[in-house]
Protein backbone atom coordinates (compact mmCIF):
# COMPACT_ATOMS: atom_id res chain seq x y z
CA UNK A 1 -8.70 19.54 14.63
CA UNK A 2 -6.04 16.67 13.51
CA UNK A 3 -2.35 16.90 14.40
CA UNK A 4 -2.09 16.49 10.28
CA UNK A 5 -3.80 17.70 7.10
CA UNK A 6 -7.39 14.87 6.72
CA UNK A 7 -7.86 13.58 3.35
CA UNK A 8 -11.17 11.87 3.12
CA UNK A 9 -12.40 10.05 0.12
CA UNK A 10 -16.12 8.77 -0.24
CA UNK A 11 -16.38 5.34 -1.89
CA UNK A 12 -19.17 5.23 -4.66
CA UNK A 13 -20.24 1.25 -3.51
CA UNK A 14 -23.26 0.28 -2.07
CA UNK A 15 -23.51 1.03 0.53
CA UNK A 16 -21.12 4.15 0.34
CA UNK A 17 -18.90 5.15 3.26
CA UNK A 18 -16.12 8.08 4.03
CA UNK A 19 -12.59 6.90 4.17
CA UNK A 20 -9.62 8.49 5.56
CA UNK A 21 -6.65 8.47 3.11
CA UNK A 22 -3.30 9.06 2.94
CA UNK A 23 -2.23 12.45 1.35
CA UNK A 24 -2.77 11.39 -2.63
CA UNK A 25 0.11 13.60 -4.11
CA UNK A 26 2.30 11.09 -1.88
CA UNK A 27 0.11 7.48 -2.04
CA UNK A 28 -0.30 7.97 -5.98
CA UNK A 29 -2.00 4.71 -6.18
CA UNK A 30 -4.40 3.80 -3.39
CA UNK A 31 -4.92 6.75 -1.62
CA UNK A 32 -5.08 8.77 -5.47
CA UNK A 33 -7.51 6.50 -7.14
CA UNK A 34 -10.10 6.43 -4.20
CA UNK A 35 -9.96 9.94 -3.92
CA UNK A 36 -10.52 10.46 -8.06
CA UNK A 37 -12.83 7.69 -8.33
CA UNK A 38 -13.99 6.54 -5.16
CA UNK A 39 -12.95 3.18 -6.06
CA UNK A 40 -9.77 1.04 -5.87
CA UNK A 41 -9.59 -2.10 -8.00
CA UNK A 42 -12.82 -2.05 -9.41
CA UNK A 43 -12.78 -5.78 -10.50
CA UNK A 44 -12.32 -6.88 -6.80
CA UNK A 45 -14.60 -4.25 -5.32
CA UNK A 46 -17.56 -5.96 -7.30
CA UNK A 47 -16.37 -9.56 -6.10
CA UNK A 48 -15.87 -8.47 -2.41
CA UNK A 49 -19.08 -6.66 -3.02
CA UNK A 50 -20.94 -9.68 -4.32
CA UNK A 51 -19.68 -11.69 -1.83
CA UNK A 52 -20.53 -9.69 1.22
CA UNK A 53 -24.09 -8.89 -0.06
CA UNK A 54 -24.79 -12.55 0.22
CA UNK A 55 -22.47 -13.76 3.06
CA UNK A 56 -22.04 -10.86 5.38
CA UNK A 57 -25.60 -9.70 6.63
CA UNK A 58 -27.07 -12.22 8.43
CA UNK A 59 -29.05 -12.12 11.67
CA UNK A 60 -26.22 -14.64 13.21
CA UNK A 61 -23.60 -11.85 13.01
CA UNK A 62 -22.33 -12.14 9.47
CA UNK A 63 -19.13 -13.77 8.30
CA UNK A 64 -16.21 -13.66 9.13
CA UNK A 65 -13.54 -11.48 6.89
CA UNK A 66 -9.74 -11.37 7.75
CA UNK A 67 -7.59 -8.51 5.64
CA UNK A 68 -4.37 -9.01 5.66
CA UNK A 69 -2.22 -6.27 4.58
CA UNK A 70 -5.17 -3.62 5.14
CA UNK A 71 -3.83 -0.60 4.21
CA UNK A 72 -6.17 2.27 3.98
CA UNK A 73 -9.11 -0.12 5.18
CA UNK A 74 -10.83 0.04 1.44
CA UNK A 75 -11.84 -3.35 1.55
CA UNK A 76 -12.24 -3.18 5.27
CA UNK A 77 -14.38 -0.65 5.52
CA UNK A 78 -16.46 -1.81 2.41
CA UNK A 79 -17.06 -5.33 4.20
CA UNK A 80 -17.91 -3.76 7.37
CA UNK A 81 -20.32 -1.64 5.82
CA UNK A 82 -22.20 -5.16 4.59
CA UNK A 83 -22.47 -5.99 8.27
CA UNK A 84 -19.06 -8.32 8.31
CA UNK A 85 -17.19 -8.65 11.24
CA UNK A 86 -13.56 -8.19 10.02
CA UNK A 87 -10.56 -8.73 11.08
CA UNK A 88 -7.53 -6.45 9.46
CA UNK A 89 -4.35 -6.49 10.14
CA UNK A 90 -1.99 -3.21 9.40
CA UNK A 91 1.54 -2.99 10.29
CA UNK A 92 2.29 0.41 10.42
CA UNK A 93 0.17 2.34 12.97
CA UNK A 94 -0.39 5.56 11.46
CA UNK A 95 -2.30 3.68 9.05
CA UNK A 96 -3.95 1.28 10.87
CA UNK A 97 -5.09 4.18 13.22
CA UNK A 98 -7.00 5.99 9.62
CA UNK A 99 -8.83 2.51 9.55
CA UNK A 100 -10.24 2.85 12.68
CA UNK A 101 -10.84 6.23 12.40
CA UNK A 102 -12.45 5.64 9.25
CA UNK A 103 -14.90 2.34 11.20
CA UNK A 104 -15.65 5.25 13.61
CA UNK A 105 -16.45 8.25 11.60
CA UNK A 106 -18.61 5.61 9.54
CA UNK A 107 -20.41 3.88 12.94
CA UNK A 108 -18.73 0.70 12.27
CA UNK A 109 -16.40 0.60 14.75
CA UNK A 110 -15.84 -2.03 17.06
């Protein structure tokens, strides 16, 4: 059992994947609108989405993504999930630590 309460959120892209959130009655924007929708910035999701789809599964190990300012691991997760290899950088470790929870509990991790 966690130390703290899990919030999990399940993305509705293709392909879908769990993520671990932040509690959303205290992250009202990120953390809130993935849990209601199971999207965050639906404009870039289908960009990012479009562009790993055709860049990020290929048989010589997929492009290379680098997310700066990660946060929750949204985007992260949603490119690894395409079969990018990413590279996200977090500075506070409570939340980079979700993110790789969240690769794990999805069998993305590295």
């Amino acid at each position: 059992m966690p130390a703290h309460e899990e919030f999990v959120a399940r993305s509705v892209t293709t392909p879908s994947f769990e993520l671990l959130t932040l509690n959303p009655s205290v992250d009202t924007m990120i953390s809130a609108s993935v849990t209601r929708t199971g999207l965050w910035q639906p404009s870039i999701t289908r960009v990012v989405q479009a562009l790993a789809s055709r860049h990020c599964n290929q048989t010589d190990g997929g492009a290379l993504a680098v997310d700066v300012g990660t946060n929750i691991g949204y985007e992260t997760l949603m490119l690894l999930m395409h079969g990018c290899r990413v590279i996200g950088f977090e500075m506070q470790d409570e939340i980079s630590a979700l993110v790789q929870q969240s690769a794990a509990r999805n069998g993305v991790a590295s």
